[in-house]
C-alpha atoms as a PDB file:
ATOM      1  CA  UNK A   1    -121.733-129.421-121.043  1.00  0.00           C
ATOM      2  CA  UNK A   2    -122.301-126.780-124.212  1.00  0.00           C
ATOM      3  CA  UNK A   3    -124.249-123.807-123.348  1.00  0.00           C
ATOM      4  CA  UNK A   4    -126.797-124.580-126.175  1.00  0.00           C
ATOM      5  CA  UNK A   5    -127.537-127.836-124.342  1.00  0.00           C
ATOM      6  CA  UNK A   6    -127.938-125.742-120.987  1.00  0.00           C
ATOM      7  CA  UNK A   7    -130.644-123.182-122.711  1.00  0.00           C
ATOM      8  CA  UNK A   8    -132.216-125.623-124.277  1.00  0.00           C
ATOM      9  CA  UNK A   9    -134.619-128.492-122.715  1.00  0.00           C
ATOM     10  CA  UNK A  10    -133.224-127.849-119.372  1.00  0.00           C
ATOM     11  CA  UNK A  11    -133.701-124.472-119.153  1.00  0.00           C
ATOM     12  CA  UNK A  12    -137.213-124.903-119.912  1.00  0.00           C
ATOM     13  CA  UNK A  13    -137.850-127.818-116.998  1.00  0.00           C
ATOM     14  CA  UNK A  14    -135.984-125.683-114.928  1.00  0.00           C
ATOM     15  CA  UNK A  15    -138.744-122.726-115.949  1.00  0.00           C
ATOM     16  CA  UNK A  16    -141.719-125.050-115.211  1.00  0.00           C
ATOM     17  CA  UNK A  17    -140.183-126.440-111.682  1.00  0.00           C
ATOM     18  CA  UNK A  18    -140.212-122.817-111.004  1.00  0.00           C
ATOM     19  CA  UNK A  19    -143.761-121.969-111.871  1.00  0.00           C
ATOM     20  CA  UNK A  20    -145.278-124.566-109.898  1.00  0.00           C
ATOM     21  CA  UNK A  21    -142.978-124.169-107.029  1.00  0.00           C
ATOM     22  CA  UNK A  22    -143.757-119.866-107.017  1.00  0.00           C
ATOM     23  CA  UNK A  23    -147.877-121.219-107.010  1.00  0.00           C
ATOM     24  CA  UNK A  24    -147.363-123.734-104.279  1.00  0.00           C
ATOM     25  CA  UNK A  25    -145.181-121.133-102.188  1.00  0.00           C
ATOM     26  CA  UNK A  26    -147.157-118.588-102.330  1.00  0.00           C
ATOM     27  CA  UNK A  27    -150.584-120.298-101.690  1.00  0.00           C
ATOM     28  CA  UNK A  28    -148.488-121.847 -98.631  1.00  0.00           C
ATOM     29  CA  UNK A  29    -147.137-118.377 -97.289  1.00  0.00           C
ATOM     30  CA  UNK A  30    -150.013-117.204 -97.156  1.00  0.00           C
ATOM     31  CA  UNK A  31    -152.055-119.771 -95.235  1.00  0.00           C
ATOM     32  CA  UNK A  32    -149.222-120.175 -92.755  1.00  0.00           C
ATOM     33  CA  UNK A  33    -148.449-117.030 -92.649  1.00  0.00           C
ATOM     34  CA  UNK A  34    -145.114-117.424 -93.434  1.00  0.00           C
ATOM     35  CA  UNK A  35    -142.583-114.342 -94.700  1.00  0.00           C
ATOM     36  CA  UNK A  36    -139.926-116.924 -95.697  1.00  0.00           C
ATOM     37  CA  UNK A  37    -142.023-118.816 -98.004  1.00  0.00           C
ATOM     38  CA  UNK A  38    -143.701-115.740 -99.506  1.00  0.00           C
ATOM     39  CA  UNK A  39    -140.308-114.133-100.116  1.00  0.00           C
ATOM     40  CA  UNK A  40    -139.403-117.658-101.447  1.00  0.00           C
ATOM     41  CA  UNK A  41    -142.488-117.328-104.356  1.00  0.00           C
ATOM     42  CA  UNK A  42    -141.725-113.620-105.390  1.00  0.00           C
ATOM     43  CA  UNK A  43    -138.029-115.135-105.677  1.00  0.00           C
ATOM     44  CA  UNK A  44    -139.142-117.634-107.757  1.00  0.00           C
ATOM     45  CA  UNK A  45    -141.779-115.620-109.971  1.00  0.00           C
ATOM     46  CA  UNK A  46    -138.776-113.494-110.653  1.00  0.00           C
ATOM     47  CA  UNK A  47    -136.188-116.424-111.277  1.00  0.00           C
ATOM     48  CA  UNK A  48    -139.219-117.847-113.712  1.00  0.00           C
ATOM     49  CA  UNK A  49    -138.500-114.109-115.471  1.00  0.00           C
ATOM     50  CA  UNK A  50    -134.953-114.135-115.497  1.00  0.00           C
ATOM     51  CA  UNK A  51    -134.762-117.792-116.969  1.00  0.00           C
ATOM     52  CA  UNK A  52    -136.492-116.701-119.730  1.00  0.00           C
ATOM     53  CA  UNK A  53    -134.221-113.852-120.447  1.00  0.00           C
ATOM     54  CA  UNK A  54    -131.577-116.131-120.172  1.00  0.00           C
ATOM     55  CA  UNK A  55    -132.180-118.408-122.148  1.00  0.00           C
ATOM     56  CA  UNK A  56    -133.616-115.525-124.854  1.00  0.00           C
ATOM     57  CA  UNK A  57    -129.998-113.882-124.333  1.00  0.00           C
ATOM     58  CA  UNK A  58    -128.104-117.214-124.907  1.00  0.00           C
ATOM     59  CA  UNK A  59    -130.265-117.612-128.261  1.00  0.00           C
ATOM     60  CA  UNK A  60    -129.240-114.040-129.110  1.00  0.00           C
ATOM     61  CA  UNK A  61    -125.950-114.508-128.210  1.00  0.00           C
ATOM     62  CA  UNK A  62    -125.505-117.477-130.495  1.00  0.00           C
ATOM     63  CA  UNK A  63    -126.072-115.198-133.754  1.00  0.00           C
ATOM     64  CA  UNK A  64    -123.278-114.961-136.230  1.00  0.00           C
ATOM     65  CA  UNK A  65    -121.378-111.598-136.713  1.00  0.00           C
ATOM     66  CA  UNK A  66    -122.371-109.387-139.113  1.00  0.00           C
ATOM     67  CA  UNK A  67    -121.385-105.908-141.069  1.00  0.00           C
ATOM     68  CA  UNK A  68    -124.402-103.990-137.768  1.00  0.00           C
ATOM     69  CA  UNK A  69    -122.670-105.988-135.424  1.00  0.00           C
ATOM     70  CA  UNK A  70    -119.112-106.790-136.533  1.00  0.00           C
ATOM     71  CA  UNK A  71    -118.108-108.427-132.528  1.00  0.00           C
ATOM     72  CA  UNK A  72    -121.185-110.511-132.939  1.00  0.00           C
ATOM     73  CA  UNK A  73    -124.423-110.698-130.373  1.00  0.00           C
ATOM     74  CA  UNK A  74    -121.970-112.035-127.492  1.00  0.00           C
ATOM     75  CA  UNK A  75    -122.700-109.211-125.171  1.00  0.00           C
ATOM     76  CA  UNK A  76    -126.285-109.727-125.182  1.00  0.00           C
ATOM     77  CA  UNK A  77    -126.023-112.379-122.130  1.00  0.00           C
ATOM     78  CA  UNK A  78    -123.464-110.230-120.518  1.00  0.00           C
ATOM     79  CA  UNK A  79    -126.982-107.902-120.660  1.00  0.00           C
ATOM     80  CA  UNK A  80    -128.688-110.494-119.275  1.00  0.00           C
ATOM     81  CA  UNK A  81    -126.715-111.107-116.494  1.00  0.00           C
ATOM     82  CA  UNK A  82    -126.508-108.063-115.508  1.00  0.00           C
ATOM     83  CA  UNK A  83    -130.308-107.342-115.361  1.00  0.00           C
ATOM     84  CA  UNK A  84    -131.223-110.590-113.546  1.00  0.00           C
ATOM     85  CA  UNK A  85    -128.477-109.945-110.926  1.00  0.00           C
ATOM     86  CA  UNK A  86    -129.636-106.175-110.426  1.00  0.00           C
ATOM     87  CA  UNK A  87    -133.634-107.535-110.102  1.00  0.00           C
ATOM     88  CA  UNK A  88    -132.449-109.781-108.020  1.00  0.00           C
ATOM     89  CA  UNK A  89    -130.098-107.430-105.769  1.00  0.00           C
ATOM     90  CA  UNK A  90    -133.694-105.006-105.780  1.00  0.00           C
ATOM     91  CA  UNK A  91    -136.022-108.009-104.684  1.00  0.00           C
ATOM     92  CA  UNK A  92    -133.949-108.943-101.796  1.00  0.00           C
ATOM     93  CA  UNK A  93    -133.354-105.325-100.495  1.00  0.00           C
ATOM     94  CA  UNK A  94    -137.016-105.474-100.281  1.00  0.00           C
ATOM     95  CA  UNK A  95    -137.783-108.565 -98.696  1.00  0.00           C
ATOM     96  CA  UNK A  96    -134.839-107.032 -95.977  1.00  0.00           C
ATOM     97  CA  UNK A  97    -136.981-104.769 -94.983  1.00  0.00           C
ATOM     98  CA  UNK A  98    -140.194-106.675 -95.470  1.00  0.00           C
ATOM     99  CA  UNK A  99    -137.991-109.026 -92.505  1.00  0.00           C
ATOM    100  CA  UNK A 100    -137.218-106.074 -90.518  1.00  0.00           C
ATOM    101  CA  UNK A 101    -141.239-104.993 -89.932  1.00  0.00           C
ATOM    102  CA  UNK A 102    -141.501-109.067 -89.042  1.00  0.00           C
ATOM    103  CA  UNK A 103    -139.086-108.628 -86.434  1.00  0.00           C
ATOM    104  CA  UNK A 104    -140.739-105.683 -84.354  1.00  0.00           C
ATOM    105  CA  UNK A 105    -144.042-107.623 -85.388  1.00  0.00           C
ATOM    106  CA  UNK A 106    -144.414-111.040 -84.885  1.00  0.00           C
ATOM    107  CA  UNK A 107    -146.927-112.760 -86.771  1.00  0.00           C
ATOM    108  CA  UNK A 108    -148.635-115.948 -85.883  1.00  0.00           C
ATOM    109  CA  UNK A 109    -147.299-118.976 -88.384  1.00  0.00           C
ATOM    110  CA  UNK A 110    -148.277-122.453 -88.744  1.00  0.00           C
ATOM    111  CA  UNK A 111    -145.306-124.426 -89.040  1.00  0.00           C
ATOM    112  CA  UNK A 112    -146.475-127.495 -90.340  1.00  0.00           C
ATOM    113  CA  UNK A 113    -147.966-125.965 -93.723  1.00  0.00           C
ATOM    114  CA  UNK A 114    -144.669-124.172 -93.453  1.00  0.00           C
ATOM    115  CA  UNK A 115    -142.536-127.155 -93.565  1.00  0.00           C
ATOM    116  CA  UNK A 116    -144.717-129.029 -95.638  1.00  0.00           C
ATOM    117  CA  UNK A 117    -144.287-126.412 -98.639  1.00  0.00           C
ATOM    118  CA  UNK A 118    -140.642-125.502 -97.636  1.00  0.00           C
ATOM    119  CA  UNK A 119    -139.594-129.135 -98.281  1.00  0.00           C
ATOM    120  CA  UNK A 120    -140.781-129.672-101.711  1.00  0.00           C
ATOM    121  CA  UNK A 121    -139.673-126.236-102.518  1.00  0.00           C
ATOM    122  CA  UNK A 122    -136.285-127.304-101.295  1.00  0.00           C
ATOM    123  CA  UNK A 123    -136.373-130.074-103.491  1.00  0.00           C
ATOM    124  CA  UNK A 124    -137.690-128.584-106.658  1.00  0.00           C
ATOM    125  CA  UNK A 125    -135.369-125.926-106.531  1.00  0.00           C
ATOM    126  CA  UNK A 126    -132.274-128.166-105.838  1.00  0.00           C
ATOM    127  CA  UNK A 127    -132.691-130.033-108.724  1.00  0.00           C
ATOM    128  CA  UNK A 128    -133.288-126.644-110.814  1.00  0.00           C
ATOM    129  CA  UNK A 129    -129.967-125.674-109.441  1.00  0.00           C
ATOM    130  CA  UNK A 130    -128.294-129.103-110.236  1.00  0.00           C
ATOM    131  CA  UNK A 131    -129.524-128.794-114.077  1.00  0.00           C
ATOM    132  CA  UNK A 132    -127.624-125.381-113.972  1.00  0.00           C
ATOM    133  CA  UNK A 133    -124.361-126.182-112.263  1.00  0.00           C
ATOM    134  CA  UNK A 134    -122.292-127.201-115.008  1.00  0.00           C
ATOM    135  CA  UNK A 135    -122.913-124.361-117.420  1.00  0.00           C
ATOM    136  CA  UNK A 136    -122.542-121.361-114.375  1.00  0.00           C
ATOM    137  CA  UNK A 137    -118.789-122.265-114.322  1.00  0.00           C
ATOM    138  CA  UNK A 138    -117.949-120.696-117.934  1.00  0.00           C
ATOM    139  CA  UNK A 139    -121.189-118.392-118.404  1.00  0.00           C
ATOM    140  CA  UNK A 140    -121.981-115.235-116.675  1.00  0.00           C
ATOM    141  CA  UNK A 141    -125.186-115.566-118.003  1.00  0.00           C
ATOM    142  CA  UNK A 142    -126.140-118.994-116.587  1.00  0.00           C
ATOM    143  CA  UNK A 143    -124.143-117.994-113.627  1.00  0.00           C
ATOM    144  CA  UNK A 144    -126.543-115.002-113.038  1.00  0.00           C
ATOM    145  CA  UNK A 145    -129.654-117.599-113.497  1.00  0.00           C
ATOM    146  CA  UNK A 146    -127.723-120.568-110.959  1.00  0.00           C
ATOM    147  CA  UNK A 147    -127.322-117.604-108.312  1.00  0.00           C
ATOM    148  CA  UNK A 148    -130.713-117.422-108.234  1.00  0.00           C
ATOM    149  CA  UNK A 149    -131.753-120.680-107.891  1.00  0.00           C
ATOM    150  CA  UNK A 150    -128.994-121.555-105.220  1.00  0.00           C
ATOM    151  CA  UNK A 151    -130.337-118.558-103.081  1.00  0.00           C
ATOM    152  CA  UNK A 152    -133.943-120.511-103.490  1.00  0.00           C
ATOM    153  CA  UNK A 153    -132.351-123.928-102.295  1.00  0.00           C
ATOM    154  CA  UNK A 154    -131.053-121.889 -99.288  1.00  0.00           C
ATOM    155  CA  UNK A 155    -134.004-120.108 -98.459  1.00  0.00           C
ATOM    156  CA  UNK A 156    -136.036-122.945 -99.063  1.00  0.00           C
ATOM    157  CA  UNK A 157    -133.447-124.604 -96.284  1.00  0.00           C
ATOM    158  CA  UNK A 158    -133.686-121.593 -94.051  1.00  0.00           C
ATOM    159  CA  UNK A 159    -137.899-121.534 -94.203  1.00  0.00           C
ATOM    160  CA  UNK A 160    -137.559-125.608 -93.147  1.00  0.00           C
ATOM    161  CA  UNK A 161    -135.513-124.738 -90.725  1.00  0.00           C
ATOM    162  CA  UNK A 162    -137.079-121.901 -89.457  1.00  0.00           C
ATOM    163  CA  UNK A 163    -140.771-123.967 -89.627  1.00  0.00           C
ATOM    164  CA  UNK A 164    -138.709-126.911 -86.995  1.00  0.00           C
ATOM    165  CA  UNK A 165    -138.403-123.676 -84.426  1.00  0.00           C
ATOM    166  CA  UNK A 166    -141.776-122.770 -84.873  1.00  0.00           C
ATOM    167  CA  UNK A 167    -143.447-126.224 -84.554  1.00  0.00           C
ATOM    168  CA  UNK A 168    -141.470-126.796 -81.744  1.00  0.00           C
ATOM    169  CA  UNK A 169    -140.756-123.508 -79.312  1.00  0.00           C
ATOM    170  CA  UNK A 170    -143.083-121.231 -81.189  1.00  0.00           C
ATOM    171  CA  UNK A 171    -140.460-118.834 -82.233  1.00  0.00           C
ATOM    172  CA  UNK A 172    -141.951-116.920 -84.793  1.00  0.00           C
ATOM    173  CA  UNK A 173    -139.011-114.408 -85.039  1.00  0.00           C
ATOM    174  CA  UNK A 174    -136.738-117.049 -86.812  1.00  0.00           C
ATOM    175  CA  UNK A 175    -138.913-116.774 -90.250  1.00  0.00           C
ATOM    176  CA  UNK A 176    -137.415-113.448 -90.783  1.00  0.00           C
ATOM    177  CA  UNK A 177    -134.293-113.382 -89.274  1.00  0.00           C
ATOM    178  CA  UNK A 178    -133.088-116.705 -91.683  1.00  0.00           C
ATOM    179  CA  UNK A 179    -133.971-114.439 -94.685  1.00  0.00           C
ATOM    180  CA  UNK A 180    -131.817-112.121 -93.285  1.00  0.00           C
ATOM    181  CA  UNK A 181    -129.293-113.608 -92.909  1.00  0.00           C
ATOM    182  CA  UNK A 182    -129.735-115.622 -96.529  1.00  0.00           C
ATOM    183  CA  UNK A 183    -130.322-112.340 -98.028  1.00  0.00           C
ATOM    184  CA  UNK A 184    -126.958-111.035 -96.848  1.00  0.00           C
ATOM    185  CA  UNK A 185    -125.075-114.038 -98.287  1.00  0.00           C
ATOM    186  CA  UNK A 186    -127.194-113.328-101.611  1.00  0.00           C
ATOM    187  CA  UNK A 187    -126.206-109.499-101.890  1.00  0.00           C
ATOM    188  CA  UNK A 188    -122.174-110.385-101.783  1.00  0.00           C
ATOM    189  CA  UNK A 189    -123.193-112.923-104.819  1.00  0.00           C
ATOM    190  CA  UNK A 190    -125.312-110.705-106.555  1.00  0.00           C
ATOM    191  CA  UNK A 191    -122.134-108.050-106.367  1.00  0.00           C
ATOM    192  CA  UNK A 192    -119.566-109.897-107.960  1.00  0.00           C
ATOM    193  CA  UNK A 193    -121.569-110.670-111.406  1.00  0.00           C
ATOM    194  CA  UNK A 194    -122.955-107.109-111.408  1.00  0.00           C
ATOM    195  CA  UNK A 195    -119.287-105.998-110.421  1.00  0.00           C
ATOM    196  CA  UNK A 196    -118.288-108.566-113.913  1.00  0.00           C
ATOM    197  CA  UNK A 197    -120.927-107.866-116.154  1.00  0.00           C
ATOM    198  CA  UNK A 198    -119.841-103.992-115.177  1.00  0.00           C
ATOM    199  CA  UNK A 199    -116.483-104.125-115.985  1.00  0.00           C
ATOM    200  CA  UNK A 200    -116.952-105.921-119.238  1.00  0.00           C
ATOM    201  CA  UNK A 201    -119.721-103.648-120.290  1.00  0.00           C
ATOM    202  CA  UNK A 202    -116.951-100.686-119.548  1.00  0.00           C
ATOM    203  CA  UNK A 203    -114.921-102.341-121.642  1.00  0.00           C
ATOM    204  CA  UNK A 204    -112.178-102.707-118.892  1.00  0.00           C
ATOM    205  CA  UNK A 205    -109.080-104.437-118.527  1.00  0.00           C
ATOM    206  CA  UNK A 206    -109.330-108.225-117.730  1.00  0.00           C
ATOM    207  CA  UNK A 207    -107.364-109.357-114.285  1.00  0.00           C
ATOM    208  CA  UNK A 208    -103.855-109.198-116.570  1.00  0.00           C
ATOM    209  CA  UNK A 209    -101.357-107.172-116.043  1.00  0.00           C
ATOM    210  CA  UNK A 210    -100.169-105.243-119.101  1.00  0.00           C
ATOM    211  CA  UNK A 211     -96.622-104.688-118.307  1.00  0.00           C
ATOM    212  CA  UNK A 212     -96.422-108.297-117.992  1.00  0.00           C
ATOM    213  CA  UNK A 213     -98.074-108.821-121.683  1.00  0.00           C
ATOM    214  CA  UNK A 214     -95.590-105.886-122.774  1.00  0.00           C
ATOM    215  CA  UNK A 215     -92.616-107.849-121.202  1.00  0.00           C
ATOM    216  CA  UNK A 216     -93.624-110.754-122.789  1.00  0.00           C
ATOM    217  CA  UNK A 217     -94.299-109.202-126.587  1.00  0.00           C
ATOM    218  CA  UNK A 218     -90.869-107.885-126.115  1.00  0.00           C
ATOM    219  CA  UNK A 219     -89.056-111.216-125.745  1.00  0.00           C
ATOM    220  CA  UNK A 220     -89.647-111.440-129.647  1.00  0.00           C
ATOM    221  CA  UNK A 221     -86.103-110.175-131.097  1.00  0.00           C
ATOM    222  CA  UNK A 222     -87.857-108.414-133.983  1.00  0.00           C
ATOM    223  CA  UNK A 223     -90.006-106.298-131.914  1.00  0.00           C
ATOM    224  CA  UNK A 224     -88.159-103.388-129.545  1.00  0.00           C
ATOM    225  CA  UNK A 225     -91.377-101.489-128.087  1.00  0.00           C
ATOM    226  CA  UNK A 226     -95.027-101.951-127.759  1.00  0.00           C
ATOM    227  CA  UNK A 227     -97.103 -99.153-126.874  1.00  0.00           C
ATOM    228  CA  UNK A 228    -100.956 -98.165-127.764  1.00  0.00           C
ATOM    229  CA  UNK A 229    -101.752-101.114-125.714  1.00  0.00           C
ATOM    230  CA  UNK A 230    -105.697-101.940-125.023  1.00  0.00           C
ATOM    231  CA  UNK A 231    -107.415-104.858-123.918  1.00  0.00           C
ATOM    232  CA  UNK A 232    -110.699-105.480-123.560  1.00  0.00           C
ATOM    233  CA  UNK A 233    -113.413-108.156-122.806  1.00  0.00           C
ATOM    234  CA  UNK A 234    -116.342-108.933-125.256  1.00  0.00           C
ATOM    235  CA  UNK A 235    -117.736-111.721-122.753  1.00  0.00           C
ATOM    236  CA  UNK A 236    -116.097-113.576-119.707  1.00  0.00           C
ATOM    237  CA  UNK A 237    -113.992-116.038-122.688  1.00  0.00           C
ATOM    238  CA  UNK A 238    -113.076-113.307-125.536  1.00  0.00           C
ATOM    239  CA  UNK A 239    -110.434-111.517-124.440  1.00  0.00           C
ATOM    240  CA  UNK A 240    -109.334-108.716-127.185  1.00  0.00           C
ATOM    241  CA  UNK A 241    -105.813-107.106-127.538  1.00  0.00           C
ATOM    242  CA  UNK A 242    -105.177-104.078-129.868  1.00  0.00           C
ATOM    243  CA  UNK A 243    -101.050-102.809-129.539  1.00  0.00           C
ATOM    244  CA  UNK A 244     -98.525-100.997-131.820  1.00  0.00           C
ATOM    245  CA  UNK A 245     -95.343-102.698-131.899  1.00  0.00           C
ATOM    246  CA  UNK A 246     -92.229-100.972-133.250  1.00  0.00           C
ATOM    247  CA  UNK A 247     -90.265-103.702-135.181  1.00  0.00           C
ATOM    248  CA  UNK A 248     -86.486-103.582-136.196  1.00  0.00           C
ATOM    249  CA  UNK A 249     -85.823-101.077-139.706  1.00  0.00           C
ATOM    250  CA  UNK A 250     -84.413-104.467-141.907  1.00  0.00           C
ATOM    251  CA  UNK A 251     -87.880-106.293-140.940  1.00  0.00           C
ATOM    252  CA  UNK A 252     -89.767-106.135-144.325  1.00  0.00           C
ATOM    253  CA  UNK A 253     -93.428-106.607-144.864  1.00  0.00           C
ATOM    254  CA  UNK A 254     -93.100-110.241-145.711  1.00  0.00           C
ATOM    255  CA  UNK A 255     -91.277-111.229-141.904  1.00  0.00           C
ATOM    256  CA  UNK A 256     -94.473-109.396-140.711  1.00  0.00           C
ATOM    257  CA  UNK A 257     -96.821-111.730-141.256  1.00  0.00           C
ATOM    258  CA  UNK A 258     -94.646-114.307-139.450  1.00  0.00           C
ATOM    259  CA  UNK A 259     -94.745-112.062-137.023  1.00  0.00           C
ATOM    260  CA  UNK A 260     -97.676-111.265-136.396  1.00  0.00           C
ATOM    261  CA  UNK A 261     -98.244-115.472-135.592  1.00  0.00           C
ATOM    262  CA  UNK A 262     -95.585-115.826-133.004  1.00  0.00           C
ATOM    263  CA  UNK A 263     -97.633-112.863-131.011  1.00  0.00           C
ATOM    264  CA  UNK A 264    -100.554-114.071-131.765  1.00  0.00           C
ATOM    265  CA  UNK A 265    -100.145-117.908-130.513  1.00  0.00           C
ATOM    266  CA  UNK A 266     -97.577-116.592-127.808  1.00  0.00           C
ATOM    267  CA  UNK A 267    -100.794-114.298-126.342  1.00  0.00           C
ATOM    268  CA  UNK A 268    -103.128-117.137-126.531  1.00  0.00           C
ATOM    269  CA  UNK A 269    -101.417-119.673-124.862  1.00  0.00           C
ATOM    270  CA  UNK A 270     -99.752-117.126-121.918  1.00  0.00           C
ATOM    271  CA  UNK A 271    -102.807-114.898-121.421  1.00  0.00           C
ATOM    272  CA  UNK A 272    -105.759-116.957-123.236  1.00  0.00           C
ATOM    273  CA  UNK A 273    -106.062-113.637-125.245  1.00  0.00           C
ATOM    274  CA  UNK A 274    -108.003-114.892-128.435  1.00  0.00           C
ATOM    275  CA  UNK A 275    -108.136-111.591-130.664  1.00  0.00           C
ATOM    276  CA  UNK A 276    -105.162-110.071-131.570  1.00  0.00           C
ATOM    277  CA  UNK A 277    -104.897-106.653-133.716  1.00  0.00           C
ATOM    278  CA  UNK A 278    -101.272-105.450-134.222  1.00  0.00           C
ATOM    279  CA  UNK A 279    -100.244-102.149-136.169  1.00  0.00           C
ATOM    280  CA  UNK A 280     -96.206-102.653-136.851  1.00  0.00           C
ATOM    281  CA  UNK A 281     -94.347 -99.090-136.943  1.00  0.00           C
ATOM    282  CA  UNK A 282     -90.524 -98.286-137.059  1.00  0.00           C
ATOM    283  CA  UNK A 283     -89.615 -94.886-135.539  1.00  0.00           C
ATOM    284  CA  UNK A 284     -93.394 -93.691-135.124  1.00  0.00           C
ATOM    285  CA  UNK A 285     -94.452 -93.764-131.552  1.00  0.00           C
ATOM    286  CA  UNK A 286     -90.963 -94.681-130.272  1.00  0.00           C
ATOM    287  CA  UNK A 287     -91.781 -92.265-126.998  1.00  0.00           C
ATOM    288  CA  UNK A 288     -94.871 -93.052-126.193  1.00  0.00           C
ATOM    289  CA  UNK A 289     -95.693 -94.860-123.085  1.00  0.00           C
ATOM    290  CA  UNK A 290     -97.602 -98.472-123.099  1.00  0.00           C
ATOM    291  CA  UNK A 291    -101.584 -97.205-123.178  1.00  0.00           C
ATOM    292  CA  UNK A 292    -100.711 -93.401-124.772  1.00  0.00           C
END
C-alpha cells in the first residue's frame, strides 16, 4: 500500500469513525460514570487531531525539493510524528493519575451503558486501526497515528472488560486499574517513535556501524582510506552518507566517476544507503581518523 493511498480516503473515514466514536464515548462515560470510557473519548478527540496532522504532514511531505528546501519537505512527518506521540505520551500521564484518584475513590458505574458503548467503540476503532496497518510498517508518521488507534482498540477492550466485572461482582476498581495497566503498555510505544523521530531530528547515526561501511568502502582497490565519514537520516527510508576517500596517485579524474558508482551501488545494496556524497583526495587527510 503507497502512503498517498493511506492519507488519502482512508485517512479521512478513519477521522470520521473517530469523531463519532469520541461523541458516543463521552456521552456514555459520563452517564455510566465510567473513567475508562471517558479517557477512551479524550483519546479519541486527540487521535481525531493527530490524524489530521498526519495526513497534513504526509501532503507536506510529498512536495518536491526546491533551492529553500534543497532535502525536500520529508521531515515534515518525522514532525508529525513526533508531536502526536509526545500529545499522546502527555494525555496518558494524565489519565494515570486521573486512574490513581479512581482507585482511593470508587465511583458508582453502570456497567451495562458501559459495555454497551465500549463494544462499538471497540469495533469502530479496530477497523480504524485495520485501515492503518499496512502503511505504519514503513512510515513513522502513520506509525505515530496506528499507535494511537491500537491503544483505543485496547482500551476499548480493557473498558468491556472492565464493564463484565462490574455488571457482575460490582468491582468498580477495575475501570481504572485496566487503564493503568493499558496506559503503561502505551508509554513504552509512545517512547520508541519519540526515541526515532529524536534521533533523526538530531541528525544521528542510523543502527549501522561505520567501521563496517569503512571496511567495506575499502575493499575497492582504488580507494586506501576513508575518513570525514557522516551519516545521517532525512526520514526512516533516506539514509545519507557524506565521506572523503583517499584514492591511489595514478587514479585520474576520468576513473573517478567510475568510481564514484561502484560506492555508490555497493552502499545501497549493503547498507540501503540511498545518498551518497564523496570528496576523492590523495595525500590530504591521510591521518585523520574515520569521523575527524
Amino acid at each position: 500500500m503507497e502512503n498517498g493511498k493511506v492519507t488519502g480516503k482512508r485517512f479521512f473515514y478513519v477521522t470520521m469513525l473517530n469523531v463519532l466514536i469520541t461523541v458516543a464515548e463521552f456521552i456514555g462515560g459520563v452517564f455510566s460514570g465510567s473513567l475508562g470510557l471517558i479517557s477512551d473519548a479524550f483519546h479519541n478527540l486527540e487521535d481525531s487531531l493527530s490524524i489530521v496532522i498526519s495526513y497534513v504532514a504526509s501532503v507536506i511531505g510529498r512536495r518536491k525539493n526546491n533551492t529553500k528546501k534543497t532535502f525536500g519537505y520529508k521531515r515534515a512527518e518525522i514532525l508529525a510524528a513526533f508531536v502526536n506521540s509526545i500529545v499522546l505520551v502527555v494525555i496518558t500521564l494524565m489519565m494515570v493519575f486521573e486512574s490513581f484518584k479512581r482507585l482511593s475513590q470508587p465511583q458508582h458505574i453502570n456497567g451495562r451503558l458501559m459495555m454497551i458503548v465500549s463494544l462499538v467503540g471497540l469495533i469502530a476503532n479496530f477497523v480504524s486501526m485495520l485501515m492503518l496497518l499496512t502503511g505504519s510498517k514503513h512510515n513513522l508518521n502513520i506509525k505515530a497515528t496506528f499507535l494511537h488507534m491500537l491503544t483505543d482498540t485496547l482500551s476499548s477492550i480493557g473498558v468491556f472488560i472492565a464493564s463484565i466485572f462490574v455488571i457482575l461482582f460490582n468491582w468498580n476498581w477495575v475501570d481504572p486499574l485496566i487503564t493503568i495497566v493499558i496506559a503503561i503498555w502505551l508509554l513504552k510505544e509512545a517512547y520508541s517513535v519519540v526515541s526515532e523521530t529524536v534521533n533523526i531530528l538530531m541528525e544521528a547515526s542510523p543502527k549501522i556501524d561505520l567501521d563496517v561501511v569503512s571496511d567495506a568502502i575499502m575493499t575497492i582497490p582504488e580507494i586506501v582510506k576513508v575518513h570525514h565519514i557522516h551519516v545521517w537520516m532525512i526520514d526512516e527510508n533516506h539514509i545519507m552518507l557524506d565521506a572523503h576517500i583517499n584514492v591511489k596517485r595514478n587514479c585520474n579524474m576520468s576513473e573517478l566517476d567510475g568510481l564514484y558508482d561502484k560506492v555508490d551501488k555497493m552502499l545501497n545494496e549493503e547498507f540501503n544507503i540511498t545518498h551518497v556524497t564523496l570528496q576523492a583526495e590523495c595525500s590530504r587527510g591521510l591521518d585523520n581518523s574515520l569521523i575527524d
